[in-house]
PDB file of N, CA and C in Angstrom:
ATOM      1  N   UNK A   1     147.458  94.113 128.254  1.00  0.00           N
ATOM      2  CA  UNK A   1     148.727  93.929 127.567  1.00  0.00           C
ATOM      3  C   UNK A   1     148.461  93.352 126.178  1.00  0.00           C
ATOM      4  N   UNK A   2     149.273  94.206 125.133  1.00  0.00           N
ATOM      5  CA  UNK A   2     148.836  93.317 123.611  1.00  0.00           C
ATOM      6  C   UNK A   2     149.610  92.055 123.582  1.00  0.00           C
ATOM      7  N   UNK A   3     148.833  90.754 123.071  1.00  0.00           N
ATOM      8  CA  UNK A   3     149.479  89.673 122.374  1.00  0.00           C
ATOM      9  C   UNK A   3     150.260  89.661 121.535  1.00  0.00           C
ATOM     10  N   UNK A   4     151.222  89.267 121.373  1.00  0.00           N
ATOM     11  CA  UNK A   4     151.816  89.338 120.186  1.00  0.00           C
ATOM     12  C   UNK A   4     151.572  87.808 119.167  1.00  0.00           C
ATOM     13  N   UNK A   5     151.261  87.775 118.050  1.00  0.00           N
ATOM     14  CA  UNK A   5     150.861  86.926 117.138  1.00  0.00           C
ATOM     15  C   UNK A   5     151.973  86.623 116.150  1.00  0.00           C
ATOM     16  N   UNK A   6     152.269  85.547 115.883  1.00  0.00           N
ATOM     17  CA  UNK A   6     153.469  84.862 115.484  1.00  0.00           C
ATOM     18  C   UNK A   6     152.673  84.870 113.901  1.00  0.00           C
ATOM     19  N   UNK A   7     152.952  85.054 112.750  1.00  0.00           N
ATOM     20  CA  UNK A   7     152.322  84.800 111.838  1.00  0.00           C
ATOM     21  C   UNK A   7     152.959  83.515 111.305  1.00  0.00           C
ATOM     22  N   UNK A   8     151.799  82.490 110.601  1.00  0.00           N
ATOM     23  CA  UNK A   8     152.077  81.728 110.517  1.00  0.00           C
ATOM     24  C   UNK A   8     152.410  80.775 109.092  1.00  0.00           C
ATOM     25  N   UNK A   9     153.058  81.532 107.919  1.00  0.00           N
ATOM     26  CA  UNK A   9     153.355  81.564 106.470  1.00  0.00           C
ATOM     27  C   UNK A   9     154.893  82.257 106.903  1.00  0.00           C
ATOM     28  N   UNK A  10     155.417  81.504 106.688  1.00  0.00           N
ATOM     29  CA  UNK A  10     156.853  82.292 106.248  1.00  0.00           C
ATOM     30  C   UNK A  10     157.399  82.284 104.684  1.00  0.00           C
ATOM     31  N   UNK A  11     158.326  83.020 104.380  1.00  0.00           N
ATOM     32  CA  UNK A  11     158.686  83.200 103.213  1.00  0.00           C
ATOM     33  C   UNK A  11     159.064  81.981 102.737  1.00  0.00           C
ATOM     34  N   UNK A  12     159.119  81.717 101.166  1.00  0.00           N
ATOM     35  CA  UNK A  12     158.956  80.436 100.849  1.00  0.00           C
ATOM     36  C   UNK A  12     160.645  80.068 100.804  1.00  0.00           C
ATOM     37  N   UNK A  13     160.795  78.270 101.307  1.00  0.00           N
ATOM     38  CA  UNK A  13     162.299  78.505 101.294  1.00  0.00           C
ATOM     39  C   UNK A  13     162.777  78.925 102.545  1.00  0.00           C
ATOM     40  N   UNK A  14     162.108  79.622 103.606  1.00  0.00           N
ATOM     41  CA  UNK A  14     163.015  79.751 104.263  1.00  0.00           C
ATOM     42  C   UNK A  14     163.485  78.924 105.703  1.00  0.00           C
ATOM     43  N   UNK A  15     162.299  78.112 105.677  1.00  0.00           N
ATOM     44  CA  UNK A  15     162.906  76.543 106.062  1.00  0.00           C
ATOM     45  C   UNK A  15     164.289  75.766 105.571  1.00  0.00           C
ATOM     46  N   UNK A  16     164.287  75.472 104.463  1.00  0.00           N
ATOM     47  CA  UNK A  16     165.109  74.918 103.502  1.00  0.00           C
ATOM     48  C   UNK A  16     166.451  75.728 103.711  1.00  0.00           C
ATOM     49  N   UNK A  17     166.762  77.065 103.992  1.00  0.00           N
ATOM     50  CA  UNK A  17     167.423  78.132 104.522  1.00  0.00           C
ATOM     51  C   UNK A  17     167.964  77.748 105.479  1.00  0.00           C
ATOM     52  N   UNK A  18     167.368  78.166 106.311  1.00  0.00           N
ATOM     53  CA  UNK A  18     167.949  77.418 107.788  1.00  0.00           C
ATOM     54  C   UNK A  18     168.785  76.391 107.372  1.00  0.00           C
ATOM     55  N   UNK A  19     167.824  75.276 107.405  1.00  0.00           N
ATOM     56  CA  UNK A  19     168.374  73.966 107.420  1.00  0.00           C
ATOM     57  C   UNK A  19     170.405  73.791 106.534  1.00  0.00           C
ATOM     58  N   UNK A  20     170.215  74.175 105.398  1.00  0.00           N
ATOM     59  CA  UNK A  20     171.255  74.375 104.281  1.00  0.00           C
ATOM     60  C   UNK A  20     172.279  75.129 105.530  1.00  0.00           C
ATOM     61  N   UNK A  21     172.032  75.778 106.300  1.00  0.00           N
ATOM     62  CA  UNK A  21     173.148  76.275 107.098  1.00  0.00           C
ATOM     63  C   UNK A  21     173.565  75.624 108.244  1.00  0.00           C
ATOM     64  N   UNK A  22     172.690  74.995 108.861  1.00  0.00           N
ATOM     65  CA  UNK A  22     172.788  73.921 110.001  1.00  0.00           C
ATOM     66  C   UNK A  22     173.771  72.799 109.255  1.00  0.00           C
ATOM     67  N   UNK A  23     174.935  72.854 108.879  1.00  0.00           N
ATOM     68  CA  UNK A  23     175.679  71.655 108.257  1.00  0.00           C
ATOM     69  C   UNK A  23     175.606  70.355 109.307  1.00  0.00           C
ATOM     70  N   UNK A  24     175.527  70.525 110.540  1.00  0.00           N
ATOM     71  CA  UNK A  24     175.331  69.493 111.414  1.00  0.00           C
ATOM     72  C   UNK A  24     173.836  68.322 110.790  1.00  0.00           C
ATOM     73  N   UNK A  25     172.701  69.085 110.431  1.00  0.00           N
ATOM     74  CA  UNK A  25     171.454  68.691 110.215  1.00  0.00           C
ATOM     75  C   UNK A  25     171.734  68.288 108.885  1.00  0.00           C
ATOM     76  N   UNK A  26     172.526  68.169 108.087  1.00  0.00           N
ATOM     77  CA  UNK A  26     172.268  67.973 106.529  1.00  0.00           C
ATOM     78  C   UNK A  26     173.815  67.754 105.941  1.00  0.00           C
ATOM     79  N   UNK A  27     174.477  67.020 107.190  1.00  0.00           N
ATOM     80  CA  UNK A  27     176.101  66.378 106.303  1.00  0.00           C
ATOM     81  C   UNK A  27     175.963  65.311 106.056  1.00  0.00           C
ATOM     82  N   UNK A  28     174.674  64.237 106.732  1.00  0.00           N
ATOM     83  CA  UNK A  28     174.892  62.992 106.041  1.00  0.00           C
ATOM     84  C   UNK A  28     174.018  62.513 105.253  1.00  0.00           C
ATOM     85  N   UNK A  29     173.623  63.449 104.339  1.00  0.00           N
ATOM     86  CA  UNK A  29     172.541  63.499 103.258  1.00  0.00           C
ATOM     87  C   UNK A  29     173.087  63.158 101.706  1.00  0.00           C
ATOM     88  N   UNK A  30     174.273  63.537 101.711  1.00  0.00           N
ATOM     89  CA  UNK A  30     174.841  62.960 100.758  1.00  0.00           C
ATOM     90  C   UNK A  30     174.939  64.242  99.854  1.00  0.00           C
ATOM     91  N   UNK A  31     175.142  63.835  97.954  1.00  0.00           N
ATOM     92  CA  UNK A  31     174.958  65.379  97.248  1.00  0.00           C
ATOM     93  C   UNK A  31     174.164  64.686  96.304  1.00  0.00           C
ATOM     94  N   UNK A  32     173.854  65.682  95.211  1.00  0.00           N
ATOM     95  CA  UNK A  32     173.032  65.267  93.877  1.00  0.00           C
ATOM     96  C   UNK A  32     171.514  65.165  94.739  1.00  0.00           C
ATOM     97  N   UNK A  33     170.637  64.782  93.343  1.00  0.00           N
ATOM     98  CA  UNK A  33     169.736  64.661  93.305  1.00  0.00           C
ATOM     99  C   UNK A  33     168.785  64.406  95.062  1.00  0.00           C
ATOM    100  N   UNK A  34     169.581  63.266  95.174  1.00  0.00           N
ATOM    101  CA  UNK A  34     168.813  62.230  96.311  1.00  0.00           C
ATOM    102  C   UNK A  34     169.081  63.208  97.516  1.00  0.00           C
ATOM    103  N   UNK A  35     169.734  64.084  97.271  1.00  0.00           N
ATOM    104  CA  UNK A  35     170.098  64.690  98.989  1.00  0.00           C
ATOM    105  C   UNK A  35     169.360  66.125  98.979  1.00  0.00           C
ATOM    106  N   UNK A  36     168.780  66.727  97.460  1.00  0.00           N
ATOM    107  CA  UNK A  36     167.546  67.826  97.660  1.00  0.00           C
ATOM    108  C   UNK A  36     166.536  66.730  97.794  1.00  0.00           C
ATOM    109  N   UNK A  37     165.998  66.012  97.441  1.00  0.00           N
ATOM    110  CA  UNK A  37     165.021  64.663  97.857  1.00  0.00           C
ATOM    111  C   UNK A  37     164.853  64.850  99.402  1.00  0.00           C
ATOM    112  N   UNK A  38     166.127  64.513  99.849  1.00  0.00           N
ATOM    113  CA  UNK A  38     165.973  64.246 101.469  1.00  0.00           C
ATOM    114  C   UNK A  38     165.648  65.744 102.153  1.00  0.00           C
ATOM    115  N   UNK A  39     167.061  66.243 101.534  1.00  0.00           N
ATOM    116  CA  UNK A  39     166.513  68.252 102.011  1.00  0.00           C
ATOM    117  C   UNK A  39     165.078  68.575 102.258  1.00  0.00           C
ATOM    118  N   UNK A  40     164.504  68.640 101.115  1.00  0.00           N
ATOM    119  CA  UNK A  40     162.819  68.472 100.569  1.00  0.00           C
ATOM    120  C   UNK A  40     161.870  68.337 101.729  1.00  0.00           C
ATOM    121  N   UNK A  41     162.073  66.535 102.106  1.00  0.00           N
ATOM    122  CA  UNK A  41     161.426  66.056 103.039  1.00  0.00           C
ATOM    123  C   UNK A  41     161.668  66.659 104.140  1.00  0.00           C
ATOM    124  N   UNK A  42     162.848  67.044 104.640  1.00  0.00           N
ATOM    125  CA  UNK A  42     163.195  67.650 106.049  1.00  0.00           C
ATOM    126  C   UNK A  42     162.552  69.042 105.879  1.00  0.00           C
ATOM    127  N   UNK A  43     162.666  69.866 105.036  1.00  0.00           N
ATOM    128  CA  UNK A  43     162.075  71.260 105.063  1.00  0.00           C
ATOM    129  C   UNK A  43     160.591  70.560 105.458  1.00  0.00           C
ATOM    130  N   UNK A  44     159.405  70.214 104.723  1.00  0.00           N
ATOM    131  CA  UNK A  44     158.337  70.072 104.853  1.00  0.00           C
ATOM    132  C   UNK A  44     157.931  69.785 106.457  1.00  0.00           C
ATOM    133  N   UNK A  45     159.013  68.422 106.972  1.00  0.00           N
ATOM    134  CA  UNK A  45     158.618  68.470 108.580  1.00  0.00           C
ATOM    135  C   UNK A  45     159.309  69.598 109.141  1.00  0.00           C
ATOM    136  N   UNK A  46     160.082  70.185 108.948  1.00  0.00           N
ATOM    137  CA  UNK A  46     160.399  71.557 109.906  1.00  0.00           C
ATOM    138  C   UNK A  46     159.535  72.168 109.500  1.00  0.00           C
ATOM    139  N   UNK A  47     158.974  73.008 108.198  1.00  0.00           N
ATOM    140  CA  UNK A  47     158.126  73.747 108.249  1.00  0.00           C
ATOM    141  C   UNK A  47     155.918  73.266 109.099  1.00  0.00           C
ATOM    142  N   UNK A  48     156.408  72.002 109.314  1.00  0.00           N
ATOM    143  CA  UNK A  48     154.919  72.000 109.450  1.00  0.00           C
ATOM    144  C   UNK A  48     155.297  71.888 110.903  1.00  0.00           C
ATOM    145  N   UNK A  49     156.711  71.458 111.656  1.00  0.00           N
ATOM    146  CA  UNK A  49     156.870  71.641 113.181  1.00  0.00           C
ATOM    147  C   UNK A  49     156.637  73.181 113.885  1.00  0.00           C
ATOM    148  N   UNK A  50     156.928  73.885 112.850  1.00  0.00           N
ATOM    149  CA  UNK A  50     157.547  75.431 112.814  1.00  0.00           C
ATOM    150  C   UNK A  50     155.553  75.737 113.364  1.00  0.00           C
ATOM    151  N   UNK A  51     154.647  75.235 112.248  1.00  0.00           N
ATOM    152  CA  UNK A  51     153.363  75.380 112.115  1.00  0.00           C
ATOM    153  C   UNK A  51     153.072  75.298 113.403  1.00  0.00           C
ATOM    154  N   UNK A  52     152.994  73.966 113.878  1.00  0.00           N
ATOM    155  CA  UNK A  52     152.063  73.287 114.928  1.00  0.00           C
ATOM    156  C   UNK A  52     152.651  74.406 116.171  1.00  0.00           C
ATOM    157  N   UNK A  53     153.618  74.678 116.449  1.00  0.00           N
ATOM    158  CA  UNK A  53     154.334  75.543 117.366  1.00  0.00           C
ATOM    159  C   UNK A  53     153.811  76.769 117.595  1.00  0.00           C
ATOM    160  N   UNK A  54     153.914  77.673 116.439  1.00  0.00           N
ATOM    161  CA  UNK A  54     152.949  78.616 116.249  1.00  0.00           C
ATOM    162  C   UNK A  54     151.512  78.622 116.510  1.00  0.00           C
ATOM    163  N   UNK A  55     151.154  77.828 116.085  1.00  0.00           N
ATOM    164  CA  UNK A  55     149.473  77.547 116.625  1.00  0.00           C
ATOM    165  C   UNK A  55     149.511  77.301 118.141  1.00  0.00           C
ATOM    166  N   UNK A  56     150.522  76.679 118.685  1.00  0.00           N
ATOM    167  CA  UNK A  56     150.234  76.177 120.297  1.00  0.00           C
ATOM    168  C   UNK A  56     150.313  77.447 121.015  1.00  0.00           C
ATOM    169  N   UNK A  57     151.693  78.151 120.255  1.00  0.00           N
ATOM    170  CA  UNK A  57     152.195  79.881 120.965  1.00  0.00           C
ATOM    171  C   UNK A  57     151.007  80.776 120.918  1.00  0.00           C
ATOM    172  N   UNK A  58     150.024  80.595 119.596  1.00  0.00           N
ATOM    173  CA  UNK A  58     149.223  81.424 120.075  1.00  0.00           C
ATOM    174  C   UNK A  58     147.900  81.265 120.711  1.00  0.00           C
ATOM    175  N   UNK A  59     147.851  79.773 120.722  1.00  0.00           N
ATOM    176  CA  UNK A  59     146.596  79.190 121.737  1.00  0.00           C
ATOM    177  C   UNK A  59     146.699  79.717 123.530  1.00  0.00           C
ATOM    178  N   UNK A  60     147.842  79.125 123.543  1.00  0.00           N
ATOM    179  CA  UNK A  60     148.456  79.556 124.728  1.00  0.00           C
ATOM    180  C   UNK A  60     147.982  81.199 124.939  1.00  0.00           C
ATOM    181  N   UNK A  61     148.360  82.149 124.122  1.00  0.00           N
ATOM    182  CA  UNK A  61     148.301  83.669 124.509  1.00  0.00           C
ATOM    183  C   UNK A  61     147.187  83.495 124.187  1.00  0.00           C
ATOM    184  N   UNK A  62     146.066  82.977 123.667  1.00  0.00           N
ATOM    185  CA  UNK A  62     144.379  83.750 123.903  1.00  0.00           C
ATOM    186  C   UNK A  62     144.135  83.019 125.295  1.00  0.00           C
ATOM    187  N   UNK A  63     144.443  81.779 125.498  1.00  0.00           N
ATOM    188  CA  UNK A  63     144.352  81.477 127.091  1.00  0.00           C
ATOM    189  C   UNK A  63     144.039  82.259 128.241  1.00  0.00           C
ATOM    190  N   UNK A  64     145.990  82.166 128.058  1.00  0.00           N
ATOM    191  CA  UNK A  64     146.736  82.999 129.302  1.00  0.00           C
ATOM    192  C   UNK A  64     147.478  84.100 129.251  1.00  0.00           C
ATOM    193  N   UNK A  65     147.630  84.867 130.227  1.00  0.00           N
ATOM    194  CA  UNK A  65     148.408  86.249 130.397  1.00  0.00           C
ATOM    195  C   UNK A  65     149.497  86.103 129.901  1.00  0.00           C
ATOM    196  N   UNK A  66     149.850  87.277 129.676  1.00  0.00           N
ATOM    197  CA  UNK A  66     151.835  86.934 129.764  1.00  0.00           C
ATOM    198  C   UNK A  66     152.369  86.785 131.091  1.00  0.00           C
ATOM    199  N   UNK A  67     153.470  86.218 130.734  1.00  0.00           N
ATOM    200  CA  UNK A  67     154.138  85.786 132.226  1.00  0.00           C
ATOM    201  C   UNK A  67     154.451  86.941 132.757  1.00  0.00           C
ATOM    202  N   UNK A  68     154.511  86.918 134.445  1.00  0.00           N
ATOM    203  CA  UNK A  68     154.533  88.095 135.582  1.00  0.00           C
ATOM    204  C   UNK A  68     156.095  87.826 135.716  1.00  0.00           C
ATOM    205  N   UNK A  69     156.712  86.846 135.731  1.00  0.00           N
ATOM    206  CA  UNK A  69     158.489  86.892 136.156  1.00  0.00           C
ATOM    207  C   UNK A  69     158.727  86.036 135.356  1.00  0.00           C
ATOM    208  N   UNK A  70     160.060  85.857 135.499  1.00  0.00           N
ATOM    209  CA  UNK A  70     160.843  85.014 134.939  1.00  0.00           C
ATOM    210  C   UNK A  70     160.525  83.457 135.928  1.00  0.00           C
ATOM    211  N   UNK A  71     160.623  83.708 137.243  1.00  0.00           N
ATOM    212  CA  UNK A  71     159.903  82.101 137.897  1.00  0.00           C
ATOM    213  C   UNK A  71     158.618  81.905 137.195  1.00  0.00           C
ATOM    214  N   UNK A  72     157.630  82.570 136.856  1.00  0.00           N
ATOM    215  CA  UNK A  72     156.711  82.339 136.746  1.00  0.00           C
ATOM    216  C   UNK A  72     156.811  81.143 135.341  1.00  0.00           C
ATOM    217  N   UNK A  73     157.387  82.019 134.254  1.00  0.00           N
ATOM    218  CA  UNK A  73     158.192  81.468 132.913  1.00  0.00           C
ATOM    219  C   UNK A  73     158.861  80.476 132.966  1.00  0.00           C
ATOM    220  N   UNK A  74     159.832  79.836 133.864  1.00  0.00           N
ATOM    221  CA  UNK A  74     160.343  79.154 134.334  1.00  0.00           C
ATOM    222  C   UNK A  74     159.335  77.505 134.602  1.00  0.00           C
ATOM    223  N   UNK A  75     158.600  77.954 135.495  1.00  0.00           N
ATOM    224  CA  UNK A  75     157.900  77.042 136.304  1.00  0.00           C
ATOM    225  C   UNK A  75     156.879  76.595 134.863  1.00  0.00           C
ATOM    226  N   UNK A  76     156.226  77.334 134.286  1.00  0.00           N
ATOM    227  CA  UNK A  76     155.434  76.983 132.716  1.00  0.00           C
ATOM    228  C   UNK A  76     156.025  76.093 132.149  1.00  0.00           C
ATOM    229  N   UNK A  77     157.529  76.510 131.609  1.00  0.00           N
ATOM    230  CA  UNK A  77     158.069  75.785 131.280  1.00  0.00           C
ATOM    231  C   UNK A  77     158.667  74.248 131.391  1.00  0.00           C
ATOM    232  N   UNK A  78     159.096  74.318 132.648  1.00  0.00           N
ATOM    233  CA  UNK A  78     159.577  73.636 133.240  1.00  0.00           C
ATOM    234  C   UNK A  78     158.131  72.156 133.087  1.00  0.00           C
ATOM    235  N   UNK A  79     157.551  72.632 133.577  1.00  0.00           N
ATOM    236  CA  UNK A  79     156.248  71.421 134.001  1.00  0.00           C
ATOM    237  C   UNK A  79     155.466  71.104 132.587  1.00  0.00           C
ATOM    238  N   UNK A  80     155.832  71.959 131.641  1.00  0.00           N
ATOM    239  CA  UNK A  80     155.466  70.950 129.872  1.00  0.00           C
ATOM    240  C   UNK A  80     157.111  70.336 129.767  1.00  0.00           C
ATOM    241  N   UNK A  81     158.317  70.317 130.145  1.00  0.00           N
ATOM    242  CA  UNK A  81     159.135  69.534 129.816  1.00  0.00           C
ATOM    243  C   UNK A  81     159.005  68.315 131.192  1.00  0.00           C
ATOM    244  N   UNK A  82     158.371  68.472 131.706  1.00  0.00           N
ATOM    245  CA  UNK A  82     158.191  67.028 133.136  1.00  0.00           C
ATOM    246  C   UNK A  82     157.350  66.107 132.287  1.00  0.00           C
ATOM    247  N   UNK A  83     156.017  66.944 131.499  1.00  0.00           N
ATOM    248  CA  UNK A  83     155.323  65.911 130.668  1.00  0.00           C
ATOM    249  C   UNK A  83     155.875  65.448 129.298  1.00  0.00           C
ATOM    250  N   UNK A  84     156.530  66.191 129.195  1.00  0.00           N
ATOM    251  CA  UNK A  84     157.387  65.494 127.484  1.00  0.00           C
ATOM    252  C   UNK A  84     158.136  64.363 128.445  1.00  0.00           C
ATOM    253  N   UNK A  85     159.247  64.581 129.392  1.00  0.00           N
ATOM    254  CA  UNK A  85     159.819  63.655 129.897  1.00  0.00           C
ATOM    255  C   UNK A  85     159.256  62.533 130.522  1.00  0.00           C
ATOM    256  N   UNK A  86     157.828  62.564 131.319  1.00  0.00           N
ATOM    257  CA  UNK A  86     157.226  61.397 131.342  1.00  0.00           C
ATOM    258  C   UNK A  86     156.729  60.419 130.174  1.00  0.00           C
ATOM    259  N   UNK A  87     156.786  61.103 129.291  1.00  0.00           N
ATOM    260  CA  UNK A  87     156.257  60.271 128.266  1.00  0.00           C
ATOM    261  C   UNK A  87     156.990  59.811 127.060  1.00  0.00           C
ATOM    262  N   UNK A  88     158.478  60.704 127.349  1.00  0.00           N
ATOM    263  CA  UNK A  88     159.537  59.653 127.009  1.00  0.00           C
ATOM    264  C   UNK A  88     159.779  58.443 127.178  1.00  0.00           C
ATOM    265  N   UNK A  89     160.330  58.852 128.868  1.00  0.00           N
ATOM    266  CA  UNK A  89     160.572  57.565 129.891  1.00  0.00           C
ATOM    267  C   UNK A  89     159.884  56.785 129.982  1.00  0.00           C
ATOM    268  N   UNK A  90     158.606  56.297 129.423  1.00  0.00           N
ATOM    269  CA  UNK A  90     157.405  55.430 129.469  1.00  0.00           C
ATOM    270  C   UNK A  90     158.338  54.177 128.361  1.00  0.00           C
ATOM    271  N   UNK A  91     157.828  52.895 128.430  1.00  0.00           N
ATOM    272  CA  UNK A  91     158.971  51.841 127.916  1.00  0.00           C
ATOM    273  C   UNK A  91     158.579  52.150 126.454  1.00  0.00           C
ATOM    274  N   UNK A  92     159.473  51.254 125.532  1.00  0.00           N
ATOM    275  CA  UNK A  92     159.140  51.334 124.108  1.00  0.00           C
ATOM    276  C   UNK A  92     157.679  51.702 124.005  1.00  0.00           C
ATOM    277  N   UNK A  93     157.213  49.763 124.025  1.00  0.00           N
ATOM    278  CA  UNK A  93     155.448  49.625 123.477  1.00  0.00           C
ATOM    279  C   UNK A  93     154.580  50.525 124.080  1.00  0.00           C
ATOM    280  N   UNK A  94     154.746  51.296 125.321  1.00  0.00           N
ATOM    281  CA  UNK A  94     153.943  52.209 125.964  1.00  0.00           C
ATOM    282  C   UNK A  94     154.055  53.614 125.338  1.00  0.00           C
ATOM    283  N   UNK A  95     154.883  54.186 124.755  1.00  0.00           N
ATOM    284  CA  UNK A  95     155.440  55.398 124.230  1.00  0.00           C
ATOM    285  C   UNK A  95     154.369  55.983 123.233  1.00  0.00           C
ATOM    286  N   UNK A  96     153.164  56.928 122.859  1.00  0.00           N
ATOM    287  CA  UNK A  96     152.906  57.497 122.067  1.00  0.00           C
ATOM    288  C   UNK A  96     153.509  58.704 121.376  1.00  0.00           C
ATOM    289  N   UNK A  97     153.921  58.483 120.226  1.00  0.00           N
ATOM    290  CA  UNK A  97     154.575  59.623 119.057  1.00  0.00           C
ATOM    291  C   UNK A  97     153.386  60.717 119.599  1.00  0.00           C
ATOM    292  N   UNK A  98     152.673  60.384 119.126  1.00  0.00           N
ATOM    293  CA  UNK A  98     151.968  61.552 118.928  1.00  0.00           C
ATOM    294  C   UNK A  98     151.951  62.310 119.804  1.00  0.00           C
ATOM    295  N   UNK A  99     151.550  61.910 121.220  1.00  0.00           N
ATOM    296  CA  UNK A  99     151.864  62.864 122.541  1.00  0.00           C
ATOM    297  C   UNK A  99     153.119  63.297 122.527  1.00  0.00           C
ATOM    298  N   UNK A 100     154.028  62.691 122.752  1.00  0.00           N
ATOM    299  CA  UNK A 100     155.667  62.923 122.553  1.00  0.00           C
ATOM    300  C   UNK A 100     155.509  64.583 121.845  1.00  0.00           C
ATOM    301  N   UNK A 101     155.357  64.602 120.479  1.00  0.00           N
ATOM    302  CA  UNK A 101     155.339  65.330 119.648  1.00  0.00           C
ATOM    303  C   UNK A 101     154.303  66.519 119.991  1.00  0.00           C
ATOM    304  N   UNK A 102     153.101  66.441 120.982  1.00  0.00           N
ATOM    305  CA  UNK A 102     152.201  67.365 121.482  1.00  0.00           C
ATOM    306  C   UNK A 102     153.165  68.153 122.399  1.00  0.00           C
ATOM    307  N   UNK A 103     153.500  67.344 123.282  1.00  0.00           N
ATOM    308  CA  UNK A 103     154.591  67.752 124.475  1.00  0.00           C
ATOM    309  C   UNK A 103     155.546  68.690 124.249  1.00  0.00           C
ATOM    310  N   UNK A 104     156.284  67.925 123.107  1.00  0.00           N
ATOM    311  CA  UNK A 104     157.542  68.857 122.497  1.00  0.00           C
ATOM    312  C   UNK A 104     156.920  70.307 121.814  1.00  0.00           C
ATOM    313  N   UNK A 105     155.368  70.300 121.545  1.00  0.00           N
ATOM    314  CA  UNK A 105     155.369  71.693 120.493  1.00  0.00           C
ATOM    315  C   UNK A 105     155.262  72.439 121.855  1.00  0.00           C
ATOM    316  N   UNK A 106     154.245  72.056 123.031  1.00  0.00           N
ATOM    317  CA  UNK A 106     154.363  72.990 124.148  1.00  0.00           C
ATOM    318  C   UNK A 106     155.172  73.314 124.486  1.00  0.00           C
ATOM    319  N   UNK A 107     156.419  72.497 124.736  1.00  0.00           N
ATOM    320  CA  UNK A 107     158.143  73.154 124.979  1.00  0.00           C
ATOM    321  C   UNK A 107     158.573  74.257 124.259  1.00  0.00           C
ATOM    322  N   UNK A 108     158.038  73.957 123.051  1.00  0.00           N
ATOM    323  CA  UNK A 108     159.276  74.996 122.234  1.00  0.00           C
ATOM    324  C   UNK A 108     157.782  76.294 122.452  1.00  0.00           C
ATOM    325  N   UNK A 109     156.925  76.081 122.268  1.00  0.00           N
ATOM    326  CA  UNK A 109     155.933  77.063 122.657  1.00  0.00           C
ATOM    327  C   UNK A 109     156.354  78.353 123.517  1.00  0.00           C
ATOM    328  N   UNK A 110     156.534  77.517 124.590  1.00  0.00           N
ATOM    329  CA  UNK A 110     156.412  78.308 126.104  1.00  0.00           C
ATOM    330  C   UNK A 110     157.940  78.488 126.011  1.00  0.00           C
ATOM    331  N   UNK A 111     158.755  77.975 125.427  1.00  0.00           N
ATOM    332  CA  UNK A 111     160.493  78.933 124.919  1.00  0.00           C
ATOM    333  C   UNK A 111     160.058  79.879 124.906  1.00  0.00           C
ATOM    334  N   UNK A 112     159.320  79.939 123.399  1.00  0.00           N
ATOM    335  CA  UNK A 112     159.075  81.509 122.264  1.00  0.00           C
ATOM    336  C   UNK A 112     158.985  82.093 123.548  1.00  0.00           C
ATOM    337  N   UNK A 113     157.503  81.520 124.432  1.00  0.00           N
ATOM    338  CA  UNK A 113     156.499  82.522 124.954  1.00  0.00           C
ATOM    339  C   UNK A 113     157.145  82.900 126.335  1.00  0.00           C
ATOM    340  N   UNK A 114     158.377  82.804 126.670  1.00  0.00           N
ATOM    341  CA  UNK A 114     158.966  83.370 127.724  1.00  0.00           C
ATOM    342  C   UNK A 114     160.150  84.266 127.153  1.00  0.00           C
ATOM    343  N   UNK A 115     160.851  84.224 126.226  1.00  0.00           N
ATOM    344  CA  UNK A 115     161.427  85.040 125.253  1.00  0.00           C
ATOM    345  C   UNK A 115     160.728  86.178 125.167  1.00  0.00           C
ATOM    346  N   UNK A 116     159.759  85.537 124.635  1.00  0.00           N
ATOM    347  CA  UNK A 116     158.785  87.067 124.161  1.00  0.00           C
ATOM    348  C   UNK A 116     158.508  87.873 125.266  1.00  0.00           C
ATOM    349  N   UNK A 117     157.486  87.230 126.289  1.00  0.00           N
ATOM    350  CA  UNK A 117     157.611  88.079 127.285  1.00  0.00           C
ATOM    351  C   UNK A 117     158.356  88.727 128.530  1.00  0.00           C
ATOM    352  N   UNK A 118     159.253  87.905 128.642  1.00  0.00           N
ATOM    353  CA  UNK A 118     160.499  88.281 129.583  1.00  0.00           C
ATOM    354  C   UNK A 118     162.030  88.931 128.802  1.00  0.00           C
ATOM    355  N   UNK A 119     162.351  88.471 127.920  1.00  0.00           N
ATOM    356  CA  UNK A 119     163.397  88.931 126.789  1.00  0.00           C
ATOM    357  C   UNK A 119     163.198  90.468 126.381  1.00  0.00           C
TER     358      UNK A 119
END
């Protein structure tokens, strides 16, 4: 079965795109100057979240197969959001960002990667 490969450069701006339409993500930013400032900063972490995601989606497919069912997709899924959620629920001082943030790219990962192959 061919992989499919997420390329990982998108058109320039089109982070910043998105976002500008999500009015939920960018009403309390204010206007003028200081609120492309903030825009700015938010494009850069969406676009480098957008990154790390892509890289996990396609680590994942040189791995592993594509999924055989939708349980199968399911159950993938399901058990990288048990480990994001354990490591939520862990108290403040115990909590690592960084895992947190490993956890979450596998989530949205194994989204794409059940989309893709079951969708």
């Amino acid at each position: 079965m061919r992989t499919l490969r997420i390329q990982k450069r998108q058109p320039e701006g089109m982070a910043l795109d998105i976002l500008r339409t999500e009015k939920s993500l960018v009403s309390g930013f204010g206007s003028g100057a200081g609120r492309e400032k903030r825009m700015r900063g938010l494009e850069m972490k969406f676009e480098k979240a957008l990154l790390k995601v892509t890289e996990e989606y396609n680590r994942a497919s040189d791995q592993n197969p594509a999924f055989n069912s939708a349980h199968e997709g399911i159950a993938v899924l399901m058990e990288e959001l048990d480990e994001l959620k354990a490591e939520v629920w862990k108290k403040g001082r115990e909590r690592d960002r960084a895992r947190m943030r490993k956890e979450a790219q596998q989530v949205a990962a194994m989204a794409i990667r059940f989309m893709v192959d079951l969708l």
